[in-house]
N, C-alpha and C. Protein backbone atom coordinates (compact mmCIF):
# COMPACT_ATOMS: atom_id res chain seq x y z
N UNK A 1 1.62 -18.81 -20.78
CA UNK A 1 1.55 -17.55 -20.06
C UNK A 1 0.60 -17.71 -18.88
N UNK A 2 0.84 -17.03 -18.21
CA UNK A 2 0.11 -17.19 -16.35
C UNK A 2 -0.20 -15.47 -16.35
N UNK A 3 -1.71 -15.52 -16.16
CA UNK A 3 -2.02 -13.79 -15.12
C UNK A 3 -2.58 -14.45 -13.79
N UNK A 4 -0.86 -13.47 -13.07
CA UNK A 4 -1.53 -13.04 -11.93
C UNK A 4 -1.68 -11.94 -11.56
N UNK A 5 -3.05 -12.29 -11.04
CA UNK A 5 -3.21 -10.70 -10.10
C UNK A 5 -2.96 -10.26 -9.13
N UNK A 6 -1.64 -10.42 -9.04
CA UNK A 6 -1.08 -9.73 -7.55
C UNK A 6 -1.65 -7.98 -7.33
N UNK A 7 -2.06 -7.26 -8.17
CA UNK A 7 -2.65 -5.75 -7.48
C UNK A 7 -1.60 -5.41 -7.37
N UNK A 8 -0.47 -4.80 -8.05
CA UNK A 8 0.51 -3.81 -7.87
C UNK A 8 0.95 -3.62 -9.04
N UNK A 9 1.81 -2.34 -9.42
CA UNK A 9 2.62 -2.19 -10.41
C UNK A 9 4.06 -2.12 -10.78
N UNK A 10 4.43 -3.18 -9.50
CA UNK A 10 5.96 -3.17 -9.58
C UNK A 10 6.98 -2.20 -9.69
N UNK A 11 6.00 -0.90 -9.90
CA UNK A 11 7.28 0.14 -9.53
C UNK A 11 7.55 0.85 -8.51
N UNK A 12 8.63 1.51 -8.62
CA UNK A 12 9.26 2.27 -7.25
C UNK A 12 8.08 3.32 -7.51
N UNK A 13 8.11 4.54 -6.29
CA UNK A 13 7.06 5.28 -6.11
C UNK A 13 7.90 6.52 -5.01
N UNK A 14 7.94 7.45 -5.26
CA UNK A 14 8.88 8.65 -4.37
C UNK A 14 7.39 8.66 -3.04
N UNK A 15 7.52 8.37 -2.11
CA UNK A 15 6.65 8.69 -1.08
C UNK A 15 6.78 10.24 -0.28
N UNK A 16 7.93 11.03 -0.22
CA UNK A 16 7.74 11.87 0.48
C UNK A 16 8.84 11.95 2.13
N UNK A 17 8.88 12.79 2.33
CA UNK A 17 9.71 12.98 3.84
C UNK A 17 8.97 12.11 4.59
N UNK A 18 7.79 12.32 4.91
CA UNK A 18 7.09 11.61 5.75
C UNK A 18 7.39 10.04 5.85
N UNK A 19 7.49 9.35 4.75
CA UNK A 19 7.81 8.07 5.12
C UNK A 19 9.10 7.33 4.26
N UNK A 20 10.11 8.57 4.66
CA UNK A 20 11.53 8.36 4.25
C UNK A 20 11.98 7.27 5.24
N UNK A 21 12.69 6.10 4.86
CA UNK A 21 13.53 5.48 5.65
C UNK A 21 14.88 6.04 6.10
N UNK A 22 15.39 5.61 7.19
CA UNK A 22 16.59 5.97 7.32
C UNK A 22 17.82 5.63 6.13
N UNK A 23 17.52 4.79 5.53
CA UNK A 23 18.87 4.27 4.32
C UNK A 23 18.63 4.25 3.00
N UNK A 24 19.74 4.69 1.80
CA UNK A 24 19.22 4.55 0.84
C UNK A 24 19.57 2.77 0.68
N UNK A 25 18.82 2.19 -0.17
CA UNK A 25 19.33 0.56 -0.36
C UNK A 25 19.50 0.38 -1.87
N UNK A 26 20.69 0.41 -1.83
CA UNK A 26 21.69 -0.24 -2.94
C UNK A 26 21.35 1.25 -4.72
N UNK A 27 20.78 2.28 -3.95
CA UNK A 27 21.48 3.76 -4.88
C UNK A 27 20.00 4.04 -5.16
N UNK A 28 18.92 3.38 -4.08
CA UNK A 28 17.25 3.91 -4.16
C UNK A 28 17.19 4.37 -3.43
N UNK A 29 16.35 6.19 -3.24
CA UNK A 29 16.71 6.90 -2.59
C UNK A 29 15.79 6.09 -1.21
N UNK A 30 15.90 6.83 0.19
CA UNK A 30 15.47 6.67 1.22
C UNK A 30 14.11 7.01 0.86
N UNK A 31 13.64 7.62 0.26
CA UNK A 31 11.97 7.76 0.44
C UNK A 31 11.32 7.55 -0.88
N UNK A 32 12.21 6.39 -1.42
CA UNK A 32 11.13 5.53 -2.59
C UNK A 32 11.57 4.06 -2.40
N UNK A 33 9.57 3.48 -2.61
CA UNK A 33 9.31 2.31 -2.42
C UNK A 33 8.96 1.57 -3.55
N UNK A 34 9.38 0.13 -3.59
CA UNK A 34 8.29 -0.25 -4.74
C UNK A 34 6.87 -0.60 -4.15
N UNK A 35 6.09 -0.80 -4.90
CA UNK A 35 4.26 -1.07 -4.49
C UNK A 35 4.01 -2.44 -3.87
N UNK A 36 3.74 -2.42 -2.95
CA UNK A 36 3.39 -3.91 -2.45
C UNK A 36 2.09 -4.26 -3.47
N UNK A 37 2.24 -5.96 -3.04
CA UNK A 37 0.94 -6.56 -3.45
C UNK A 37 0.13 -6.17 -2.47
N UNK A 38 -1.30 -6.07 -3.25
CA UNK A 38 -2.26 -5.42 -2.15
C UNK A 38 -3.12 -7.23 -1.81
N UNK A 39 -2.93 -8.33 -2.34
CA UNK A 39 -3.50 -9.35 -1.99
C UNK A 39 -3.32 -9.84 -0.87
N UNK A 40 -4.28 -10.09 -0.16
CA UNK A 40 -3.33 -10.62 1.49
C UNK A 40 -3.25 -9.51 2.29
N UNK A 41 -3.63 -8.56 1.92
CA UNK A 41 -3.75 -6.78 3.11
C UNK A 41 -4.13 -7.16 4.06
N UNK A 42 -5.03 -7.46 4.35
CA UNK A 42 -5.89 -7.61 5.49
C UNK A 42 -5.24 -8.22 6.71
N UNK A 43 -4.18 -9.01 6.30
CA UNK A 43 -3.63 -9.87 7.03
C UNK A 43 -2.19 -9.72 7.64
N UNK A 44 -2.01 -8.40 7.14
CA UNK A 44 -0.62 -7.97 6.73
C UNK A 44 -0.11 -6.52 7.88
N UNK A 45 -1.13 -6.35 8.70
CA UNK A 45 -1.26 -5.37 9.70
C UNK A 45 -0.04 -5.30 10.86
N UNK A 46 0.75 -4.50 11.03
CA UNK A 46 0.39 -2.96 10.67
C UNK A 46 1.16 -2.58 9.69
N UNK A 47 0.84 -1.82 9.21
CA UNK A 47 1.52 -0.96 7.75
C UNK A 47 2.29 -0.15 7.43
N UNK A 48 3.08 -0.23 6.34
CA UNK A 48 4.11 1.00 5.64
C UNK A 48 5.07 0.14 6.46
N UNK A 49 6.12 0.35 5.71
CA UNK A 49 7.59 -0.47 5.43
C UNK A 49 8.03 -0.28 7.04
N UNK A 50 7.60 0.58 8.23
CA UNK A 50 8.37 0.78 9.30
C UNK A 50 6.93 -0.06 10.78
N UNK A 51 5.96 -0.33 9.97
CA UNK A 51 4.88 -0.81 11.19
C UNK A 51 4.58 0.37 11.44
N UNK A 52 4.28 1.66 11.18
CA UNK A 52 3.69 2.99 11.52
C UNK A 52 1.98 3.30 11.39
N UNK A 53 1.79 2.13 10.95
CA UNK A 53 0.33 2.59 10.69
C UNK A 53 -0.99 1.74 11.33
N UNK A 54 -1.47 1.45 11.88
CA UNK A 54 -1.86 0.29 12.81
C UNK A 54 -3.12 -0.15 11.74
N UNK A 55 -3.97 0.96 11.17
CA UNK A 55 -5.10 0.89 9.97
C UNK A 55 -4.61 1.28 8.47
N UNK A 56 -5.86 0.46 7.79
CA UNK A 56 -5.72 1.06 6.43
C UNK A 56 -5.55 2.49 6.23
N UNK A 57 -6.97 3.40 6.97
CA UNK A 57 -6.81 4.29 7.07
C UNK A 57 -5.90 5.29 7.38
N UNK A 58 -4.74 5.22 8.38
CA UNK A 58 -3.76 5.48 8.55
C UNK A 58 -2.50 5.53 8.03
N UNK A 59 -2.35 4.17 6.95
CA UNK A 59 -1.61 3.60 6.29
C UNK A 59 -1.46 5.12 4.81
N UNK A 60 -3.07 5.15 4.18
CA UNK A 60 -3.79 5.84 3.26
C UNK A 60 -3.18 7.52 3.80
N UNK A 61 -3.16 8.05 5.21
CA UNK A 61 -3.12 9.34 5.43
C UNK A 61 -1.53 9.63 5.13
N UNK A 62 -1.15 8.74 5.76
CA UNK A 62 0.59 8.87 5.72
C UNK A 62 1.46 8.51 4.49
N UNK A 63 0.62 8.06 3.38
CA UNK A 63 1.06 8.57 1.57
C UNK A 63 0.84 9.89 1.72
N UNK A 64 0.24 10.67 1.69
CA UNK A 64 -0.53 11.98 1.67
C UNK A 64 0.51 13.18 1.77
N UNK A 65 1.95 12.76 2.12
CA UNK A 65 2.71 13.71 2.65
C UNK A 65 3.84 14.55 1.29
N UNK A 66 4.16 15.52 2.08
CA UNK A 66 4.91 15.99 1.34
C UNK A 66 5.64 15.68 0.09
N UNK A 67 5.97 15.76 -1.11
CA UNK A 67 6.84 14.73 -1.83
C UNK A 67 6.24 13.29 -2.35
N UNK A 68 5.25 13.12 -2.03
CA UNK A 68 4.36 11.79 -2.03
C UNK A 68 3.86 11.88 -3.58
N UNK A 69 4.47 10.59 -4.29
CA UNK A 69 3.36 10.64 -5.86
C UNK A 69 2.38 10.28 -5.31
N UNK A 70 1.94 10.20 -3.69
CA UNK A 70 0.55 9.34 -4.09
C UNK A 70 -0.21 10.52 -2.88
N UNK A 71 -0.01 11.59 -3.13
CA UNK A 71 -0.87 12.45 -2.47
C UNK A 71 -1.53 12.71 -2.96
N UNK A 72 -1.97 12.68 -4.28
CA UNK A 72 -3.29 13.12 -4.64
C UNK A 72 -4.31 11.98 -4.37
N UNK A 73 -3.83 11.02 -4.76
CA UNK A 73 -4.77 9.53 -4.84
C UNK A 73 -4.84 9.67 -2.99
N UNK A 74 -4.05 9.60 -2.28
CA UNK A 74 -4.59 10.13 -0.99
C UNK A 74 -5.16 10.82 -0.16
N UNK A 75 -5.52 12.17 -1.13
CA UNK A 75 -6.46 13.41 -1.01
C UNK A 75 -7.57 12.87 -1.60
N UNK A 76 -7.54 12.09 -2.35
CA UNK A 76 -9.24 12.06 -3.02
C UNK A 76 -9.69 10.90 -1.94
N UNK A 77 -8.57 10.01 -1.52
CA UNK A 77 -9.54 8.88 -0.56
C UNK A 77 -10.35 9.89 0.51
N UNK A 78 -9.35 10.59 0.74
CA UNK A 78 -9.93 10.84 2.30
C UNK A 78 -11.08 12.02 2.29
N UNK A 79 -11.69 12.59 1.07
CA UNK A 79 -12.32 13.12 0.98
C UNK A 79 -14.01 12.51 0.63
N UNK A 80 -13.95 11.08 0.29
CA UNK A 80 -14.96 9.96 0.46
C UNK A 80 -15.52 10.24 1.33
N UNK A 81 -16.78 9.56 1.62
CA UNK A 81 -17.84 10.09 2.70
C UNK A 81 -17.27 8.79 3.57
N UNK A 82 -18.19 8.45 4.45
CA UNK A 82 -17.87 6.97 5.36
C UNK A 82 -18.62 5.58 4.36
N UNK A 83 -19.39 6.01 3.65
CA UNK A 83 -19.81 4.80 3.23
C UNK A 83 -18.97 4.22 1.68
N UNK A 84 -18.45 5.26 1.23
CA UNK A 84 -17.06 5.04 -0.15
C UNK A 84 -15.74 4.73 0.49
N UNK A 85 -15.54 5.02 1.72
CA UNK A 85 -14.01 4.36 2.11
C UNK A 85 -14.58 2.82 2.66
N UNK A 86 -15.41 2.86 3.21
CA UNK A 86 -15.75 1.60 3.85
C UNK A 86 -16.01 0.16 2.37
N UNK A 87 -16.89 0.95 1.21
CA UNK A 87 -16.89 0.05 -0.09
C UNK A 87 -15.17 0.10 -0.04
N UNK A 88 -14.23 1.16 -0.76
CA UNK A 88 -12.87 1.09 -0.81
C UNK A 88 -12.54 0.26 0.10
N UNK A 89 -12.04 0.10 1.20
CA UNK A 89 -11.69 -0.95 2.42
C UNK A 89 -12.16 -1.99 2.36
N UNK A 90 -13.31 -2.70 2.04
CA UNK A 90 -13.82 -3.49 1.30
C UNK A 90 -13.40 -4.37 0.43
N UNK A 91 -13.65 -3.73 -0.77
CA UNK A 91 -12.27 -3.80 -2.04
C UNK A 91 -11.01 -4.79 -1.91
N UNK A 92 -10.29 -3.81 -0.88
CA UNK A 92 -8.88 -3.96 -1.05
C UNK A 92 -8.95 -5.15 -0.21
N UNK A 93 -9.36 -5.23 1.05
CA UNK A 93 -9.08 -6.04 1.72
C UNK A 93 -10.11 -7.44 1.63
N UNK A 94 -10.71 -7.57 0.61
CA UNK A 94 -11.46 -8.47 -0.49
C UNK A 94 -10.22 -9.49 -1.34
N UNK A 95 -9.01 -8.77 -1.45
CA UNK A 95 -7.99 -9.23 -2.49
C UNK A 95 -7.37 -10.41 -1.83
N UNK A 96 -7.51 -11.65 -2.80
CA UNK A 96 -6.93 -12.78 -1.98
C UNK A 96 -6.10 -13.29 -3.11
N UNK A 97 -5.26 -14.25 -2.57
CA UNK A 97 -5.08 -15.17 -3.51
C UNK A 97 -5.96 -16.50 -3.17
N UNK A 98 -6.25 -17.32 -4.81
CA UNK A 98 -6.49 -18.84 -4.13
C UNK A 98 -5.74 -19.72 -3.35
N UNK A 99 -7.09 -20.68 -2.92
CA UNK A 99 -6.08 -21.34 -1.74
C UNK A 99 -4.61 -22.07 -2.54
N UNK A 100 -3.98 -22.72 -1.90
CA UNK A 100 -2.79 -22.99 -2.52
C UNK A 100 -3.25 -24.56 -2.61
N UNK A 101 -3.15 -25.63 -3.59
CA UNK A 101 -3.09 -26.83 -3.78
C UNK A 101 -1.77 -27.32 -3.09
N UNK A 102 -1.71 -28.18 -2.22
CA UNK A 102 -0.09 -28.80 -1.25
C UNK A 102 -0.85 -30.30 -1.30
N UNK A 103 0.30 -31.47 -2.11
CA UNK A 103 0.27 -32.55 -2.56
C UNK A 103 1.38 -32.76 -1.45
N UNK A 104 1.01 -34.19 -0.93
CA UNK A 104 2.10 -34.49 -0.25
C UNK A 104 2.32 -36.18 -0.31
C-alpha cells in the first residue's frame, strides 16, 4: 500500500452559477467539479477550471457563489483577519510533492 498525499477528496463538488462551465461533460452537470490536488498550487496560476482567477484569494471568493457547497468554507476564509489568510496561503501553497527520482 502507498499514501499519497495529494490534498483532495476526489469528489465532484456543485460550485454554483458563478463558476458554471459552458458544457455538461459526459451527464456532469456544468457547474460541478471534481477537487483538484492542492500540491503544486503555487505553481499552477491562474485559477478555477476557466483561468478566472489570477490569486488564491480570488480563486477562494469565486467558490463563495450562489449554489456553491463551498460557500461556507469560503465565508469563513474571508472573514480571517490578514495574518490567518496569509498562515492559510502559506499552508496551501507549502504543499509539494517530493522531488521525483529520474534514473537514466
Amino acid at each position: 500500500r502507498w499514501l499519497v498525499p495529494v490534498f483532495s477528496d476526489f469528489k465532484r463538488h456543485k460550485m454554483g452559477d458563478a463558476l458554471k462551465g459552458l458544457y455538461n461533460e459526459r451527464g456532469v452537470p456544468a457547474d460541478t467539479y471534481m477537487t483538484r490536488r492542492l500540491w503544486g498550487l503555487r505553481k499552477t496560476s491562474p485559477y478555477l477550471h476557466h483561468g478566472g482567477a489570477l490569486t488564491f484569494e480570488e480563486a477562494i471568493h469565486a467558490h463563495g457563489g450562489v449554489g456553491s457547497e463551498a460557500k461556507e468554507a469560503a465565508e469563513q476564509y474571508l472573514t480571517l483577519n490578514d495574518d490567518e489568510k496569509s498562515s492559510v496561503r502559506l499552508l496551501v501553497t507549502s504543499l509539494s510533492r517530493g522531488p521525483a527520482i529520474r534514473i537514466r
